[in-house]
C-alpha atoms as a PDB file:
ATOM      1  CA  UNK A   1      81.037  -4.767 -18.347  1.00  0.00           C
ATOM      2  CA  UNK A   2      77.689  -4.365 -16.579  1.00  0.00           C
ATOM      3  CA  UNK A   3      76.170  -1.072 -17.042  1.00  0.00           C
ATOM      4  CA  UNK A   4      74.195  -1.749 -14.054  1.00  0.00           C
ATOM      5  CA  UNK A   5      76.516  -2.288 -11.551  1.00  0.00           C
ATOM      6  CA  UNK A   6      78.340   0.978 -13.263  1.00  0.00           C
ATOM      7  CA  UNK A   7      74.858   3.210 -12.324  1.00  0.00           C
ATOM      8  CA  UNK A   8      74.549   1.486  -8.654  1.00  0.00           C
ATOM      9  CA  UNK A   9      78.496   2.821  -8.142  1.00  0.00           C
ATOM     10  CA  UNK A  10      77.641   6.317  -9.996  1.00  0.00           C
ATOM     11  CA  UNK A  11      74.090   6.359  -7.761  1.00  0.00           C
ATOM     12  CA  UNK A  12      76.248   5.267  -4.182  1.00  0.00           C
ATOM     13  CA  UNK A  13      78.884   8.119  -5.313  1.00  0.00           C
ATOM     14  CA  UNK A  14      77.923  10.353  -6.656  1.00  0.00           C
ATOM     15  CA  UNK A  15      79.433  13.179  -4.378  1.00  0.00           C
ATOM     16  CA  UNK A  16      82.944  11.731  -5.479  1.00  0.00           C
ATOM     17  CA  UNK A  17      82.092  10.968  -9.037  1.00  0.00           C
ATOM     18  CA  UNK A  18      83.583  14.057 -11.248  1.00  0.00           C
ATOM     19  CA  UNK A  19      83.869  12.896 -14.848  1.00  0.00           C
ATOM     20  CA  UNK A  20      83.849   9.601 -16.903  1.00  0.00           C
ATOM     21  CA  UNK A  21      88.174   9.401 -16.699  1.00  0.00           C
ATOM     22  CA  UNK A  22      88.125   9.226 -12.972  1.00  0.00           C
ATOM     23  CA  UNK A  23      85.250   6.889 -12.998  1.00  0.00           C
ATOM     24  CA  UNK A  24      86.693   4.585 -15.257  1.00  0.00           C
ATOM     25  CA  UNK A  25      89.728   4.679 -13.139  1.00  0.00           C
ATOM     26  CA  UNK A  26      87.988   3.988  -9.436  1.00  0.00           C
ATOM     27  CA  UNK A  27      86.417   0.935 -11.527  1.00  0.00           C
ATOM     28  CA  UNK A  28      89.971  -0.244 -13.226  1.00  0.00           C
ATOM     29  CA  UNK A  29      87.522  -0.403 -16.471  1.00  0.00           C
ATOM     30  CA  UNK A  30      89.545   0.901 -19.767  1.00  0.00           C
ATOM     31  CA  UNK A  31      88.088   4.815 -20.393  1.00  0.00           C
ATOM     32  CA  UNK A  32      87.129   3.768 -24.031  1.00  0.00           C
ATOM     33  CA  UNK A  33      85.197   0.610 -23.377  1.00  0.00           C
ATOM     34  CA  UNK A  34      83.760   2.504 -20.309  1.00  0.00           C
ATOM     35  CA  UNK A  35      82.603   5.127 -22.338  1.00  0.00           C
ATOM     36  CA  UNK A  36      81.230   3.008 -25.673  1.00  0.00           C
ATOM     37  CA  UNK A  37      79.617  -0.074 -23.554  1.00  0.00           C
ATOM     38  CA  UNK A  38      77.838   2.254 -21.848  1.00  0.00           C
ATOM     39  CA  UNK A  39      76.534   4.454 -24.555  1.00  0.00           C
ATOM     40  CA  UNK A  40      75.822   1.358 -26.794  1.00  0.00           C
ATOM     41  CA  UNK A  41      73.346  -0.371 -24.016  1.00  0.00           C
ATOM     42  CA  UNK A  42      72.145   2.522 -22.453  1.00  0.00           C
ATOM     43  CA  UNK A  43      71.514   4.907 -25.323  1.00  0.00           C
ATOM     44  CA  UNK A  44      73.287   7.840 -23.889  1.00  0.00           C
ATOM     45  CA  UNK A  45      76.570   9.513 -22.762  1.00  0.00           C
ATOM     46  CA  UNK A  46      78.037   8.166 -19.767  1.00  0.00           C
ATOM     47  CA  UNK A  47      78.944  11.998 -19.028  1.00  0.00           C
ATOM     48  CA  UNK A  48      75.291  12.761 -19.643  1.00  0.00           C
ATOM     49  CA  UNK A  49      73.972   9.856 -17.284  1.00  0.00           C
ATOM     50  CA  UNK A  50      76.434  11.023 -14.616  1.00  0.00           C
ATOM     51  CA  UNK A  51      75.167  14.638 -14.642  1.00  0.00           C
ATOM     52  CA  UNK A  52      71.307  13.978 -14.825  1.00  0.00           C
ATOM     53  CA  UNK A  53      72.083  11.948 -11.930  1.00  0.00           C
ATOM     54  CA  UNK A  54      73.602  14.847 -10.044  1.00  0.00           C
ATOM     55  CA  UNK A  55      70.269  17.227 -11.111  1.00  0.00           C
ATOM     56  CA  UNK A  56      68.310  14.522  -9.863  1.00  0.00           C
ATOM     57  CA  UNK A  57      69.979  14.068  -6.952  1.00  0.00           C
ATOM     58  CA  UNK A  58      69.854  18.011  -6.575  1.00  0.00           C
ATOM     59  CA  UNK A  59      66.281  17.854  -7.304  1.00  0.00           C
ATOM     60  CA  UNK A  60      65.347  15.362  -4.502  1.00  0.00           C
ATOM     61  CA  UNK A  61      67.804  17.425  -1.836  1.00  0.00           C
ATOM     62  CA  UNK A  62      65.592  20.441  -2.979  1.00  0.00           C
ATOM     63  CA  UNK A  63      62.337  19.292  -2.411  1.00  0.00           C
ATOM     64  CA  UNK A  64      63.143  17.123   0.560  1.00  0.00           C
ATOM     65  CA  UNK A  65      65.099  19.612   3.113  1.00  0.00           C
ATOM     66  CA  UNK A  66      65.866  22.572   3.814  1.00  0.00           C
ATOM     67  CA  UNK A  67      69.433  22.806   3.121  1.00  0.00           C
ATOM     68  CA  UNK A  68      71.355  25.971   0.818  1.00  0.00           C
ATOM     69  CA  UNK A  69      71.441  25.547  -2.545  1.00  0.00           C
ATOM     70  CA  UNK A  70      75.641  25.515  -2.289  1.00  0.00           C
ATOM     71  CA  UNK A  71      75.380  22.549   0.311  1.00  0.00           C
ATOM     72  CA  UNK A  72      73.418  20.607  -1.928  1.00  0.00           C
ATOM     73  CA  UNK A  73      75.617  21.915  -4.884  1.00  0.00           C
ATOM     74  CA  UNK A  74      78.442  19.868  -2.564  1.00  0.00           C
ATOM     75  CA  UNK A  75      76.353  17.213  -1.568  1.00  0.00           C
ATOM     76  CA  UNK A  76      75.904  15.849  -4.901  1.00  0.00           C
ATOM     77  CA  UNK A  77      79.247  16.613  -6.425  1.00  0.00           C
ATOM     78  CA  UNK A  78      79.213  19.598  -8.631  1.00  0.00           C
ATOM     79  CA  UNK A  79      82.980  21.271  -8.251  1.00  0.00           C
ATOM     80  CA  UNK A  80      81.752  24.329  -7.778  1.00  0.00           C
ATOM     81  CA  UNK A  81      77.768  26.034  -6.397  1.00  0.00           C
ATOM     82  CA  UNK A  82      78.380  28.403  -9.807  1.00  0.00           C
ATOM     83  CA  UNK A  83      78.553  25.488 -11.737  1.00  0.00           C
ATOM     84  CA  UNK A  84      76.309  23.230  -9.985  1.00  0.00           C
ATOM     85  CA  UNK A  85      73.589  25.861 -10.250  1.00  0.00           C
ATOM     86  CA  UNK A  86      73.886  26.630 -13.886  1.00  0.00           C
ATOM     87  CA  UNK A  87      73.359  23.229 -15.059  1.00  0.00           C
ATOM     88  CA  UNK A  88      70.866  22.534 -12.980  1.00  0.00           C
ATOM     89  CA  UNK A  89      69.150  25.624 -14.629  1.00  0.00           C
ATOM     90  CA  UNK A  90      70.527  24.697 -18.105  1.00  0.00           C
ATOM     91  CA  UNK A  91      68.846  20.824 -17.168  1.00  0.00           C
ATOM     92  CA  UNK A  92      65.628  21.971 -15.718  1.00  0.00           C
ATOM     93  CA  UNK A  93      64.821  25.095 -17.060  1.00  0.00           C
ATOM     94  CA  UNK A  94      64.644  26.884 -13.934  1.00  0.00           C
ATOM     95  CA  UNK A  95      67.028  27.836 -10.983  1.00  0.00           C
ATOM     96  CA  UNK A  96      67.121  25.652  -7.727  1.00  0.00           C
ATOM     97  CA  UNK A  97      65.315  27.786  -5.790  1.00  0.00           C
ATOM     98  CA  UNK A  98      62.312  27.903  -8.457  1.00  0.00           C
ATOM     99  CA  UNK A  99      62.321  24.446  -8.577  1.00  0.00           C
ATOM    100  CA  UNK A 100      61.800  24.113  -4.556  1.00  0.00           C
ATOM    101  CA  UNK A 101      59.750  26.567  -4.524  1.00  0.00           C
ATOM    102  CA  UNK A 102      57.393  24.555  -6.757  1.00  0.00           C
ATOM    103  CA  UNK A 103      57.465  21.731  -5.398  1.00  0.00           C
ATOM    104  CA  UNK A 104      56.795  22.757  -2.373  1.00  0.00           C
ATOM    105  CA  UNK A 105      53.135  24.334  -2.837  1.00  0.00           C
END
């Protein structure tokens, strides 16, 4: 298993991408060696790598356009704005529209 080609599908889907089961089922890769391969070469959770993704994703959406902080919630495939929002807040230490607002001065 390539961990890299696993991040380039996570990083081209991310909108679709909602947890490491249906991941490891899109990629016909067995859930277990999905989930240890990837945390034994990359050093972290695939579940971890999947949401920083998502914040980061978030994060560029934020300081690039001028789009609702629900739509971008979508955009980047959190289930829910609620959701999205809190762990971008829980991930960043602020709330999304802190974040653009401080990247934006």
């Amino acid at each position: 298993m390539d961990t890299e080609q696993v991040k380039e599908y996570i990083g081209l889907n991310v909108r679709k991408v909602r947890g490491v089961a249906p991941l490891a089922a899109d990629l016909q890769i067995p859930l277990d060696k999905l989930r240890k391969e990837f945390r034994r070469k990359e050093g972290l959770p695939l579940s971890r790598f999947i949401l920083m993704t998502k914040v980061e994703n978030a994060k560029k959406l934020l300081a690039e356009t001028d789009k609702y902080c629900f739509e971008i919630c979508f955009d980047v495939g959190f289930p829910r704005d609620d959701v999205g929002a809190r762990i971008f807040k829980r991930v960043t230490g602020m709330t999304m529209l802190e974040y653009r607002e401080e990247k934006r001065r």
